[in-house]
ModelCIF file with pLDDT and N, C-alpha, C, O atoms, coordinates in Angstrom:
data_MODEL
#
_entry.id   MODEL 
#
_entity.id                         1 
_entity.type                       polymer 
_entity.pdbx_number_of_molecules   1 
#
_entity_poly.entity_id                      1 
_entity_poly.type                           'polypeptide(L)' 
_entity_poly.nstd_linkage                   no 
_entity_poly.nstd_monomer                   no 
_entity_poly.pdbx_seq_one_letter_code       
;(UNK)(UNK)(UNK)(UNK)(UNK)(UNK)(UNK)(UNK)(UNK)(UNK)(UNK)(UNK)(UNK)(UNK)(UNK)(UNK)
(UNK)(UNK)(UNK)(UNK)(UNK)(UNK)(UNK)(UNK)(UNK)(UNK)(UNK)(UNK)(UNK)(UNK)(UNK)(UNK)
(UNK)(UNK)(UNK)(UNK)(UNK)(UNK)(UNK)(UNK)(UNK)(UNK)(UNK)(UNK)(UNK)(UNK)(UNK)
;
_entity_poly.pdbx_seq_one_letter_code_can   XXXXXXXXXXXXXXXXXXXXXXXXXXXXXXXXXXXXXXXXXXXXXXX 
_entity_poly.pdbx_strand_id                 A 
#
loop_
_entity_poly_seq.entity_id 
_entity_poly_seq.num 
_entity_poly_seq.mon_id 
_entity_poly_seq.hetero 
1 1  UNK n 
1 2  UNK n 
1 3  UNK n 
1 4  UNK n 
1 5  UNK n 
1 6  UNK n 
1 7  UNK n 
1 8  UNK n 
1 9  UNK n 
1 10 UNK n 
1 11 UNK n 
1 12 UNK n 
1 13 UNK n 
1 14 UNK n 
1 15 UNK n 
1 16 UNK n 
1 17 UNK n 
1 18 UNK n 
1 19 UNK n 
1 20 UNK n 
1 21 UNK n 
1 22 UNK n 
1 23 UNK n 
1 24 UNK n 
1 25 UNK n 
1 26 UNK n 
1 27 UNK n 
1 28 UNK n 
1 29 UNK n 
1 30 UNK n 
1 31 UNK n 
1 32 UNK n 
1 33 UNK n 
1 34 UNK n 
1 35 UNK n 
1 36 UNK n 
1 37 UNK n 
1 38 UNK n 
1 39 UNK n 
1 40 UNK n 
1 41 UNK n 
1 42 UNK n 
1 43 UNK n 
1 44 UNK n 
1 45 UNK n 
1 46 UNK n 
1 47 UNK n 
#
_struct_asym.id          A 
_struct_asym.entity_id   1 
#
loop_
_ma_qa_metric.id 
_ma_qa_metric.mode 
_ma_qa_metric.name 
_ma_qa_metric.software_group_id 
_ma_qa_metric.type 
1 global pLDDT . pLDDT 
2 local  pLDDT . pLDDT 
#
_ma_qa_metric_global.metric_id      1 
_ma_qa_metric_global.metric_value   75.98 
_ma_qa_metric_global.model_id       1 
_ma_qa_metric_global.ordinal_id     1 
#
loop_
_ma_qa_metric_local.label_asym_id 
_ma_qa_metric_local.label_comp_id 
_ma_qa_metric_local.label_seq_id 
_ma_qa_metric_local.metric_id 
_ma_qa_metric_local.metric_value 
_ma_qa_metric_local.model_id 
_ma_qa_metric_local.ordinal_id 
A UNK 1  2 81.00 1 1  
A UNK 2  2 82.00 1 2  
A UNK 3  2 81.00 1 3  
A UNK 4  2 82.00 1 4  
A UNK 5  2 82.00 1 5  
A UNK 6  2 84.00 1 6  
A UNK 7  2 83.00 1 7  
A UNK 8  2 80.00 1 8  
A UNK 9  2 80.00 1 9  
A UNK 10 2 80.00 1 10 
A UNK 11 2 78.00 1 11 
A UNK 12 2 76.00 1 12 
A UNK 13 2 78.00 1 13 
A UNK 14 2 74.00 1 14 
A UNK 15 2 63.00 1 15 
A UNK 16 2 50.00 1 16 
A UNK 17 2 57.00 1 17 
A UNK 18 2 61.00 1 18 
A UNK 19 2 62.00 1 19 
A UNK 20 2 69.00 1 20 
A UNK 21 2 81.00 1 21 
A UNK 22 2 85.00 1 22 
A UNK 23 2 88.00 1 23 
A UNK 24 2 86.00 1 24 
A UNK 25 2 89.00 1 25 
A UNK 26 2 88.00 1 26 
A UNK 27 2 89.00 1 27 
A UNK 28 2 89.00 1 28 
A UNK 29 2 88.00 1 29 
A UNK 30 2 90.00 1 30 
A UNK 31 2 88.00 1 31 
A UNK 32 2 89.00 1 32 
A UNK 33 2 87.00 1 33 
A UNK 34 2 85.00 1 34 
A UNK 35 2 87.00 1 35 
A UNK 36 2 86.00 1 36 
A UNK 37 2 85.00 1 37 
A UNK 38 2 84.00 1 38 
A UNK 39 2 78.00 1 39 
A UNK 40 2 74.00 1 40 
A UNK 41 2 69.00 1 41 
A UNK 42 2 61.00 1 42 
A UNK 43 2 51.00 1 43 
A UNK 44 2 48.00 1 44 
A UNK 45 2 47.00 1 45 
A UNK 46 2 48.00 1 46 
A UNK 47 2 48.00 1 47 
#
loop_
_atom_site.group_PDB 
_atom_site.id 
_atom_site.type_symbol 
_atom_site.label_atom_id 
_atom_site.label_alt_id 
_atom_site.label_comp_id 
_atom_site.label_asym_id 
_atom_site.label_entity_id 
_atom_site.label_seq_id 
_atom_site.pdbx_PDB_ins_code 
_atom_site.Cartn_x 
_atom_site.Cartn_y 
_atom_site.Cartn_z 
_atom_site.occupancy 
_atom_site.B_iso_or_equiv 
_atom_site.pdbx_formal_charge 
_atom_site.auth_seq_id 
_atom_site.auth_comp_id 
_atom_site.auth_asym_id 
_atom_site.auth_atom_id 
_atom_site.pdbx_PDB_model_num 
ATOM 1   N N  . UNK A 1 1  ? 10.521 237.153 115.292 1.00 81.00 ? 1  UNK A N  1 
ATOM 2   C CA . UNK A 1 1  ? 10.064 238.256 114.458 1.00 81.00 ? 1  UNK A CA 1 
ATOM 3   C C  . UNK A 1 1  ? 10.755 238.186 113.097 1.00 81.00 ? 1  UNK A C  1 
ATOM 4   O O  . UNK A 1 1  ? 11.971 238.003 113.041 1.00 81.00 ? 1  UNK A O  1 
ATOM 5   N N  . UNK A 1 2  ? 9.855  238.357 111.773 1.00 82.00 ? 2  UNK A N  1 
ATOM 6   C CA . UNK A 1 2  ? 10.158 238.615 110.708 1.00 82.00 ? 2  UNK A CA 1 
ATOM 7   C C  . UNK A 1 2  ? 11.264 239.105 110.280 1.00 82.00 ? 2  UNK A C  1 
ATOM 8   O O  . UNK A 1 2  ? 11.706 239.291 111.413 1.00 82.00 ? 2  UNK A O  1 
ATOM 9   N N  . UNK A 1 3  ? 12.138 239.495 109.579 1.00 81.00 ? 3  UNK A N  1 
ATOM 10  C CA . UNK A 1 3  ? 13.269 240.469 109.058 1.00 81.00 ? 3  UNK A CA 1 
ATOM 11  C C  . UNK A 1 3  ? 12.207 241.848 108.750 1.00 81.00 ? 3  UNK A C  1 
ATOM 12  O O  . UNK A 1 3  ? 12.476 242.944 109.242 1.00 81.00 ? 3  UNK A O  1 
ATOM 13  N N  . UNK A 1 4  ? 11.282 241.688 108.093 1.00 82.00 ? 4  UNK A N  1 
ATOM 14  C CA . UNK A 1 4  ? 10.337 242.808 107.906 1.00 82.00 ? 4  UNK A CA 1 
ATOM 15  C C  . UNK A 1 4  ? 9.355  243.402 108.606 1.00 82.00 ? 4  UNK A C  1 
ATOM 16  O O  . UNK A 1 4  ? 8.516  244.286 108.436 1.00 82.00 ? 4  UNK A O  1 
ATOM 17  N N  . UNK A 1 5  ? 9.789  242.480 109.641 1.00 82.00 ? 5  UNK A N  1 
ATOM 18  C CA . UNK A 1 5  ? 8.866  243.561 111.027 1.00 82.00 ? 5  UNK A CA 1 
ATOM 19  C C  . UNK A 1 5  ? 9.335  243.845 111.762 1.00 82.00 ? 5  UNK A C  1 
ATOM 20  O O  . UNK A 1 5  ? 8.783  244.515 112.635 1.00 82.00 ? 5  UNK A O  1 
ATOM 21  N N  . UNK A 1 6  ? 10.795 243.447 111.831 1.00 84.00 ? 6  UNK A N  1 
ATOM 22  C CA . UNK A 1 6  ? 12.149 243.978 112.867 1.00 84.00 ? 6  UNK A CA 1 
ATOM 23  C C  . UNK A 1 6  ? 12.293 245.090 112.330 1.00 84.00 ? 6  UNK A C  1 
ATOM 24  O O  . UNK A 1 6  ? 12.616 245.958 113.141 1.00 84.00 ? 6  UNK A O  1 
ATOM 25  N N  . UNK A 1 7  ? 12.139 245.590 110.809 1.00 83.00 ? 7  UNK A N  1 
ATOM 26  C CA . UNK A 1 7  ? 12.523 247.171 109.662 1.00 83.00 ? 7  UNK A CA 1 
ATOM 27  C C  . UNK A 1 7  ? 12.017 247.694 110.544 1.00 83.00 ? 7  UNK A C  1 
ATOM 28  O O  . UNK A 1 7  ? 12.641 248.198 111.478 1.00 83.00 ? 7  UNK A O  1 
ATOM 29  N N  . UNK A 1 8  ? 10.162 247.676 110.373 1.00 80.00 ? 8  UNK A N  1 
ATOM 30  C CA . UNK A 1 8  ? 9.252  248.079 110.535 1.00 80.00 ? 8  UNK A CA 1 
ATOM 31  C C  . UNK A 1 8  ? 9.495  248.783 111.723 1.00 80.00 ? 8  UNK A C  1 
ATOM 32  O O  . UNK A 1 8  ? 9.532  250.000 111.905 1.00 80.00 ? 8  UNK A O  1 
ATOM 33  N N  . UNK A 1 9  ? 9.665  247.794 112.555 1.00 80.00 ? 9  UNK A N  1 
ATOM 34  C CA . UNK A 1 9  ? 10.092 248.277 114.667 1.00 80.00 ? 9  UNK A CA 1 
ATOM 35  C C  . UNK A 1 9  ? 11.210 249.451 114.560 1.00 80.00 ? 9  UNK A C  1 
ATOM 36  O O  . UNK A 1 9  ? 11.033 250.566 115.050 1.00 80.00 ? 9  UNK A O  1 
ATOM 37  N N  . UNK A 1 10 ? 12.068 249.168 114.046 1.00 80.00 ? 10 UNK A N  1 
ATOM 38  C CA . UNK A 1 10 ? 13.085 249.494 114.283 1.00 80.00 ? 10 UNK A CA 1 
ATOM 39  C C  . UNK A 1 10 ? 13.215 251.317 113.961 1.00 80.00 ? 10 UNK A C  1 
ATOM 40  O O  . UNK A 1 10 ? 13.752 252.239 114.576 1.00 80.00 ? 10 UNK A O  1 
ATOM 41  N N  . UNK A 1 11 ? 12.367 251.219 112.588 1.00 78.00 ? 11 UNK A N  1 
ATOM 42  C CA . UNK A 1 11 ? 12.070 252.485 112.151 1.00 78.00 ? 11 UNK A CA 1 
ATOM 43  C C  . UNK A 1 11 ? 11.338 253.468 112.684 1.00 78.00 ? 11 UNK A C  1 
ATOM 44  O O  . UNK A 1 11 ? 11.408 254.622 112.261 1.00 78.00 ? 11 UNK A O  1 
ATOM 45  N N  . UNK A 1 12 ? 10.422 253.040 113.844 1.00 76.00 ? 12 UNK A N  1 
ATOM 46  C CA . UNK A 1 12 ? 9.939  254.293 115.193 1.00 76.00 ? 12 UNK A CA 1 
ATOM 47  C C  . UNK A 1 12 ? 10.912 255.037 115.542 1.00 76.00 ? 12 UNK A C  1 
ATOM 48  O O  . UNK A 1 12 ? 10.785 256.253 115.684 1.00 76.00 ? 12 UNK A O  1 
ATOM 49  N N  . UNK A 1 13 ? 12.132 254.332 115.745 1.00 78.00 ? 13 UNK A N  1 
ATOM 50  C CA . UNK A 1 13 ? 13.255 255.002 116.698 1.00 78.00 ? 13 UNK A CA 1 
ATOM 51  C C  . UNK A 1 13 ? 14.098 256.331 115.709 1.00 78.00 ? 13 UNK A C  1 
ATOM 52  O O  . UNK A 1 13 ? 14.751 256.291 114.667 1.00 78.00 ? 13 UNK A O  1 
ATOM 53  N N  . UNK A 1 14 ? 13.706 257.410 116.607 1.00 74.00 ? 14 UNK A N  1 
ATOM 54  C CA . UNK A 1 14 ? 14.017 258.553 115.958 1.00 74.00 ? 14 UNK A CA 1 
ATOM 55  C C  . UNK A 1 14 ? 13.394 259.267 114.314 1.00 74.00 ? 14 UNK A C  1 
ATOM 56  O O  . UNK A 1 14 ? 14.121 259.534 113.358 1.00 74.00 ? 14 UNK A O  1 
ATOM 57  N N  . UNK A 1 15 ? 12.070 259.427 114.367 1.00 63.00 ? 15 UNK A N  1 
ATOM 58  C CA . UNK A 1 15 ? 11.347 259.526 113.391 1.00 63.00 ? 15 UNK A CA 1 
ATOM 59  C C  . UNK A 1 15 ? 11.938 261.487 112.852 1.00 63.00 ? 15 UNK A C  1 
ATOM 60  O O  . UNK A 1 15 ? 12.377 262.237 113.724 1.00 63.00 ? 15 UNK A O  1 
ATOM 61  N N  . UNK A 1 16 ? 11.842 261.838 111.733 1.00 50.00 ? 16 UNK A N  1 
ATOM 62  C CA . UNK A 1 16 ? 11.554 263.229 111.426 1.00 50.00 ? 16 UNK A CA 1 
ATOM 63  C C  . UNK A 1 16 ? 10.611 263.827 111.755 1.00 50.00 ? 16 UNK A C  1 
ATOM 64  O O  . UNK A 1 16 ? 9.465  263.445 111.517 1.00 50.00 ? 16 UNK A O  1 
ATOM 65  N N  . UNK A 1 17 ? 10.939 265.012 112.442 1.00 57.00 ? 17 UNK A N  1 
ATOM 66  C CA . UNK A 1 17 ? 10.063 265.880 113.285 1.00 57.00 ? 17 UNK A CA 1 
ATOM 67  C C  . UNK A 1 17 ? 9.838  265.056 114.840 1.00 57.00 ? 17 UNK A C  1 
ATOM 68  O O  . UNK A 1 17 ? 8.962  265.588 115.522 1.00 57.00 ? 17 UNK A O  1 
ATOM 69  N N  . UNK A 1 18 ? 10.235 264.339 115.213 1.00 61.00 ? 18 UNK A N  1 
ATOM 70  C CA . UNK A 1 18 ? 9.688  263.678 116.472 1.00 61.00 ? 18 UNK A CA 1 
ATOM 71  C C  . UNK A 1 18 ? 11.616 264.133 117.128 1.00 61.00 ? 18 UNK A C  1 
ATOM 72  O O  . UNK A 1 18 ? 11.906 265.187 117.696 1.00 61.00 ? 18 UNK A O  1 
ATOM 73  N N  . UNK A 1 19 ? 12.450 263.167 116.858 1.00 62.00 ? 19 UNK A N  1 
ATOM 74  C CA . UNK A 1 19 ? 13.672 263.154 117.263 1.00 62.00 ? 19 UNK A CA 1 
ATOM 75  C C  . UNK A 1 19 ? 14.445 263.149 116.150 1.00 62.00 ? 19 UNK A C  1 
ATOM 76  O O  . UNK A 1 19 ? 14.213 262.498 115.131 1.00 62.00 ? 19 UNK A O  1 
ATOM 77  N N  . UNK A 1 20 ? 15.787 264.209 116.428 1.00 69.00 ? 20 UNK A N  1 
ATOM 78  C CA . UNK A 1 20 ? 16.596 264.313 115.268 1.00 69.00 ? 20 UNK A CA 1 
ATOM 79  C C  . UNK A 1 20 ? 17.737 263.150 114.880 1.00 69.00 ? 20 UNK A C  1 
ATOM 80  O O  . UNK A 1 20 ? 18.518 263.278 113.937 1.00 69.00 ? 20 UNK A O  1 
ATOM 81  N N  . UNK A 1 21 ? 17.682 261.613 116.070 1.00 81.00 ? 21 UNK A N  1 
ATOM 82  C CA . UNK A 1 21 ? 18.169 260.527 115.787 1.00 81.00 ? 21 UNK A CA 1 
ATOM 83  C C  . UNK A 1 21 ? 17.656 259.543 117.051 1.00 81.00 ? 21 UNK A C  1 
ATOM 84  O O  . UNK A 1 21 ? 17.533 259.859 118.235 1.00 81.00 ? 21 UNK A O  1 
ATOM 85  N N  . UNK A 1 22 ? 17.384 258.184 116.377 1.00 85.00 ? 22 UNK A N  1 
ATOM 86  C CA . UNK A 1 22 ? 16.991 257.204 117.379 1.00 85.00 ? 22 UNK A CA 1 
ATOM 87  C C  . UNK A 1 22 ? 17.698 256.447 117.874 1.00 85.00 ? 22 UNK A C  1 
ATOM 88  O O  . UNK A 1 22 ? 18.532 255.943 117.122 1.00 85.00 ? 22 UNK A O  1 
ATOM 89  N N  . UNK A 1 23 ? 17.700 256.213 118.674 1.00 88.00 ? 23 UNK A N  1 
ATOM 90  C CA . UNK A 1 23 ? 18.719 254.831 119.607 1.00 88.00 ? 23 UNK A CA 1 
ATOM 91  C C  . UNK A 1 23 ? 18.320 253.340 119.742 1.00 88.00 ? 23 UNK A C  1 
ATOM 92  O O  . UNK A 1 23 ? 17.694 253.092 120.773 1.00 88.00 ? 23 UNK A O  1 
ATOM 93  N N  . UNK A 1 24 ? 18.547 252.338 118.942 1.00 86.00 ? 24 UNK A N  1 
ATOM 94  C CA . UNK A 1 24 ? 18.347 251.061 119.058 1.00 86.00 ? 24 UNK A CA 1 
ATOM 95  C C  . UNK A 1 24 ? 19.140 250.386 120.120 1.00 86.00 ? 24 UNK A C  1 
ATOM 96  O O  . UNK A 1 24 ? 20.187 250.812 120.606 1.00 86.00 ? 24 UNK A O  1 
ATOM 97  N N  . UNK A 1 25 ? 18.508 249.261 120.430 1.00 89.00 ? 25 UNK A N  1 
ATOM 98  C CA . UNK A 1 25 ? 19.237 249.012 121.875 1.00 89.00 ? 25 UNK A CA 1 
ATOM 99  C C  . UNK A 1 25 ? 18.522 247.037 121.370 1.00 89.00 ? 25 UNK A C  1 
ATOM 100 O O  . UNK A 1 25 ? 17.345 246.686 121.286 1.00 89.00 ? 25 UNK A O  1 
ATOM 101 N N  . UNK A 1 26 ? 19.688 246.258 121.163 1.00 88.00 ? 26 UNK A N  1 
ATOM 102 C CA . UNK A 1 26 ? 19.323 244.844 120.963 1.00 88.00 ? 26 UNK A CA 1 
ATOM 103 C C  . UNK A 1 26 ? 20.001 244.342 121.369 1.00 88.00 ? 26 UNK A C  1 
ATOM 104 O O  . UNK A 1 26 ? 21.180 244.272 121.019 1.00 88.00 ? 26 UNK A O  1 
ATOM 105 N N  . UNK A 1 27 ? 19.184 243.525 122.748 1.00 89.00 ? 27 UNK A N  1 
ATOM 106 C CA . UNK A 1 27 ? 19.760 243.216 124.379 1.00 89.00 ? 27 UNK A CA 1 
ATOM 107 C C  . UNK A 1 27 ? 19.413 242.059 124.078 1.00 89.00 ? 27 UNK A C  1 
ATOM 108 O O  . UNK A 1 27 ? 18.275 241.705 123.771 1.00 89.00 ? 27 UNK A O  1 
ATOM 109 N N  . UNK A 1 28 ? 20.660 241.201 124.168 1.00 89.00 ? 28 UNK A N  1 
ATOM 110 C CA . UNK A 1 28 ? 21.400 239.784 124.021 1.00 89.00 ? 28 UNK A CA 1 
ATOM 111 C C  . UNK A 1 28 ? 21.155 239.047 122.694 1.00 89.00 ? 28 UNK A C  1 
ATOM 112 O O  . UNK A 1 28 ? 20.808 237.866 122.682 1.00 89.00 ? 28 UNK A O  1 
ATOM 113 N N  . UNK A 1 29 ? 21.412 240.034 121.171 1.00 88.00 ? 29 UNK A N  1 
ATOM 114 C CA . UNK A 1 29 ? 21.406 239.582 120.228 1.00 88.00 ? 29 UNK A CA 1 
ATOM 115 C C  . UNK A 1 29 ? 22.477 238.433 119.593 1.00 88.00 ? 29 UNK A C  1 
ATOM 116 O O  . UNK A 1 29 ? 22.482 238.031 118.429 1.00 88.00 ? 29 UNK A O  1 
ATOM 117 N N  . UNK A 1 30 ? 23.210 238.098 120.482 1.00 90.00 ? 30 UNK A N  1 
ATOM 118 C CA . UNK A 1 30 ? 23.947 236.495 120.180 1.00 90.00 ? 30 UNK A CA 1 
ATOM 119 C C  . UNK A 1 30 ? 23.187 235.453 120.479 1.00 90.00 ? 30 UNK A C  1 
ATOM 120 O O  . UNK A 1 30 ? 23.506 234.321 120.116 1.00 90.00 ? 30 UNK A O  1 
ATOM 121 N N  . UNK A 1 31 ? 22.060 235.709 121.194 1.00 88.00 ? 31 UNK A N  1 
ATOM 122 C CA . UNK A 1 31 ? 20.999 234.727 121.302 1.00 88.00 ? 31 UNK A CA 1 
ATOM 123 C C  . UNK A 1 31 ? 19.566 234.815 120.698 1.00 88.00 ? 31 UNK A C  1 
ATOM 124 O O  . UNK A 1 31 ? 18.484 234.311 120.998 1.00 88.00 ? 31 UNK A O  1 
ATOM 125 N N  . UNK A 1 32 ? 19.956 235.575 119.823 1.00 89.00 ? 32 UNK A N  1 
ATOM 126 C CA . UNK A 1 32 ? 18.202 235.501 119.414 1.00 89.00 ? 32 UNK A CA 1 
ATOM 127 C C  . UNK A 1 32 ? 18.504 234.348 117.846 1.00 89.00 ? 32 UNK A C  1 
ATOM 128 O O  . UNK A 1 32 ? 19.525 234.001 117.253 1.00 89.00 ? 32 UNK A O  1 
ATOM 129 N N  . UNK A 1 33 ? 17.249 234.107 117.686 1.00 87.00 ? 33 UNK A N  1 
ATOM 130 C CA . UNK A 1 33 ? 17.138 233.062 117.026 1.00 87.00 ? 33 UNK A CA 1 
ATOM 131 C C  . UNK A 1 33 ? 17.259 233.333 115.406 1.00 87.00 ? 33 UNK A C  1 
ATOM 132 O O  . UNK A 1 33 ? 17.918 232.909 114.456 1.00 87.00 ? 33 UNK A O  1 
ATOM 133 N N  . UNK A 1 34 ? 16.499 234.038 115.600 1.00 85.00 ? 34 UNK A N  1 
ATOM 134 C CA . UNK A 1 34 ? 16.426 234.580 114.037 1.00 85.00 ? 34 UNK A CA 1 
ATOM 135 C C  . UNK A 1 34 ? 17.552 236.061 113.927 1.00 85.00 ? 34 UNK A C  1 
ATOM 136 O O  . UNK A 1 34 ? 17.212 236.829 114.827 1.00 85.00 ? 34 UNK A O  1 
ATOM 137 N N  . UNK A 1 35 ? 18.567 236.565 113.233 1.00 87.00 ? 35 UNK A N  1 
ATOM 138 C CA . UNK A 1 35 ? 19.232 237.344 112.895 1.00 87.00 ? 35 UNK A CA 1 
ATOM 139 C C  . UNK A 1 35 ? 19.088 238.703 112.034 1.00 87.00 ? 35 UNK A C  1 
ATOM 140 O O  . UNK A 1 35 ? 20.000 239.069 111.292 1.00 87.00 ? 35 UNK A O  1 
ATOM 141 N N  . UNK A 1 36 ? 17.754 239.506 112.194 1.00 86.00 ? 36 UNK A N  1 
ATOM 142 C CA . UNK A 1 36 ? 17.688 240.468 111.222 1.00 86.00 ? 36 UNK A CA 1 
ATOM 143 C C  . UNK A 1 36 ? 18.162 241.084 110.581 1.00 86.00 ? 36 UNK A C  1 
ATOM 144 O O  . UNK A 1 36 ? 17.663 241.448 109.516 1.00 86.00 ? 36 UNK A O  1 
ATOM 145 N N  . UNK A 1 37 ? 19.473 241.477 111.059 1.00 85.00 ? 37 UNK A N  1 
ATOM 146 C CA . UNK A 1 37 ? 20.324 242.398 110.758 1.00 85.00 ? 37 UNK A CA 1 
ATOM 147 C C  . UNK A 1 37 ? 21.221 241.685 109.380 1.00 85.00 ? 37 UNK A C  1 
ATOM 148 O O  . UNK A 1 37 ? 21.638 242.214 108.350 1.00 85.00 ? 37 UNK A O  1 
ATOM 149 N N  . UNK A 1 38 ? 21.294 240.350 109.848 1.00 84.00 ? 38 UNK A N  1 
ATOM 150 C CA . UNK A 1 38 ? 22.088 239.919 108.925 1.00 84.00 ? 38 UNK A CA 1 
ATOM 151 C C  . UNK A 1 38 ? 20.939 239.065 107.594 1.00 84.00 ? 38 UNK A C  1 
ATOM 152 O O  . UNK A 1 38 ? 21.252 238.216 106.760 1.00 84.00 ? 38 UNK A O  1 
ATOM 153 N N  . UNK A 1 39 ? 19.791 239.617 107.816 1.00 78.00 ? 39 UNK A N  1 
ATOM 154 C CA . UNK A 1 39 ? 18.934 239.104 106.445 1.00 78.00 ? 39 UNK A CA 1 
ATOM 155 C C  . UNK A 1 39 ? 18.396 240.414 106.042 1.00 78.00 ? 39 UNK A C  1 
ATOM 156 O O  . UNK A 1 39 ? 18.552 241.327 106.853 1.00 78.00 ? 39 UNK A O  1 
ATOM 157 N N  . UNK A 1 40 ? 17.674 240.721 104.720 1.00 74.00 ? 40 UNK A N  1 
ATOM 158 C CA . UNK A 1 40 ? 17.388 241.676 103.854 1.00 74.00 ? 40 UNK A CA 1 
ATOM 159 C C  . UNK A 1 40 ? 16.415 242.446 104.330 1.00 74.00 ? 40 UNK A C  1 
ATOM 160 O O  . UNK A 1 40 ? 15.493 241.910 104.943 1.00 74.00 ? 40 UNK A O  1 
ATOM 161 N N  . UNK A 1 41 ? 16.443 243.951 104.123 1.00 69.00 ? 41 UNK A N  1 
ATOM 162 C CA . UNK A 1 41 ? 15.548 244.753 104.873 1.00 69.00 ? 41 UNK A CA 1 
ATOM 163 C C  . UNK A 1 41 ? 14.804 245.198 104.216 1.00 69.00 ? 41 UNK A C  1 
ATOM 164 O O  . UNK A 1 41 ? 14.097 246.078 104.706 1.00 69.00 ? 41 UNK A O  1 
ATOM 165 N N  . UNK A 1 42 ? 14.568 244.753 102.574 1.00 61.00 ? 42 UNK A N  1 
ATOM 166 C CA . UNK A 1 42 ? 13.243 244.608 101.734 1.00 61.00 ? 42 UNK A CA 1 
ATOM 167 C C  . UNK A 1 42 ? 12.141 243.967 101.195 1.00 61.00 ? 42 UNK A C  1 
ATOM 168 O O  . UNK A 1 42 ? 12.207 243.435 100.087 1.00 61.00 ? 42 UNK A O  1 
ATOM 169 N N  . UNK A 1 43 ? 11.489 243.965 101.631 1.00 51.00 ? 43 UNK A N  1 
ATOM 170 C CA . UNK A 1 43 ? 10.274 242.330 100.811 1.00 51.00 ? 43 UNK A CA 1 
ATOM 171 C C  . UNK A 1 43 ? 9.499  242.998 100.498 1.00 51.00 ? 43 UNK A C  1 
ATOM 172 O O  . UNK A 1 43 ? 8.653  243.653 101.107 1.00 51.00 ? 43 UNK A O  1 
ATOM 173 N N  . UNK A 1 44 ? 9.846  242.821 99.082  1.00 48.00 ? 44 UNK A N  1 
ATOM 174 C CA . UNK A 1 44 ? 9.444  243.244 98.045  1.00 48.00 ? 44 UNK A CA 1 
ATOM 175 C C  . UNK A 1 44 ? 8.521  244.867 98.192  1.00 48.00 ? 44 UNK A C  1 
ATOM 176 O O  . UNK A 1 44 ? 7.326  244.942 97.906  1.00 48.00 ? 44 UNK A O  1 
ATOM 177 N N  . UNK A 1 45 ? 8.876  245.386 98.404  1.00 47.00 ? 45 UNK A N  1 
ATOM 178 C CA . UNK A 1 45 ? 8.884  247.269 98.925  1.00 47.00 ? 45 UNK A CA 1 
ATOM 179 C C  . UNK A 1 45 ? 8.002  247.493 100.177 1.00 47.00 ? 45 UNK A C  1 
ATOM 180 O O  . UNK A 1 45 ? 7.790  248.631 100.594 1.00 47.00 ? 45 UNK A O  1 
ATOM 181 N N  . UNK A 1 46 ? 7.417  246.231 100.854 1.00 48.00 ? 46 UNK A N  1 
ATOM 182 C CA . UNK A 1 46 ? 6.592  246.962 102.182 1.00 48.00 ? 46 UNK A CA 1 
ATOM 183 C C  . UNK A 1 46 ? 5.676  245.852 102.601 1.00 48.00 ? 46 UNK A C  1 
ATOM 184 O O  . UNK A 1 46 ? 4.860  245.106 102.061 1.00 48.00 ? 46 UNK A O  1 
ATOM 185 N N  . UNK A 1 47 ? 6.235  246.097 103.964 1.00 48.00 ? 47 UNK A N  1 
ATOM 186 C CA . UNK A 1 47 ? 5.450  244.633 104.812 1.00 48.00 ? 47 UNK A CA 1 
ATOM 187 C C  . UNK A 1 47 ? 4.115  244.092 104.070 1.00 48.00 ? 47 UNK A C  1 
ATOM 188 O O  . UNK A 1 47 ? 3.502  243.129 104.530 1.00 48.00 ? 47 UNK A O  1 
#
């Protein structure tokens, strides 16, 4: 997955008006291939 569609995902969790905070949960991220977190969470303002 993209860096900009990991944002995208990630940003369901705990929306305004739905839940007042979301819980991410990234189960066995020393093995994933690609690193989102550690690449940029803008291209160029929106998927």
């Amino acid at each position: 997955l993209e860096s900009v569609d990991f944002w995208n995902l990630v940003g369901r969790a705990g929306r305004l008006m739905k839940e007042f905070q979301g819980n991410i949960f990234l189960i066995d991220y020393d093995n994933w291939r690609k690193k989102p977190l550690e690449q940029p969470r803008v291209h160029y303002g929106c998927a």
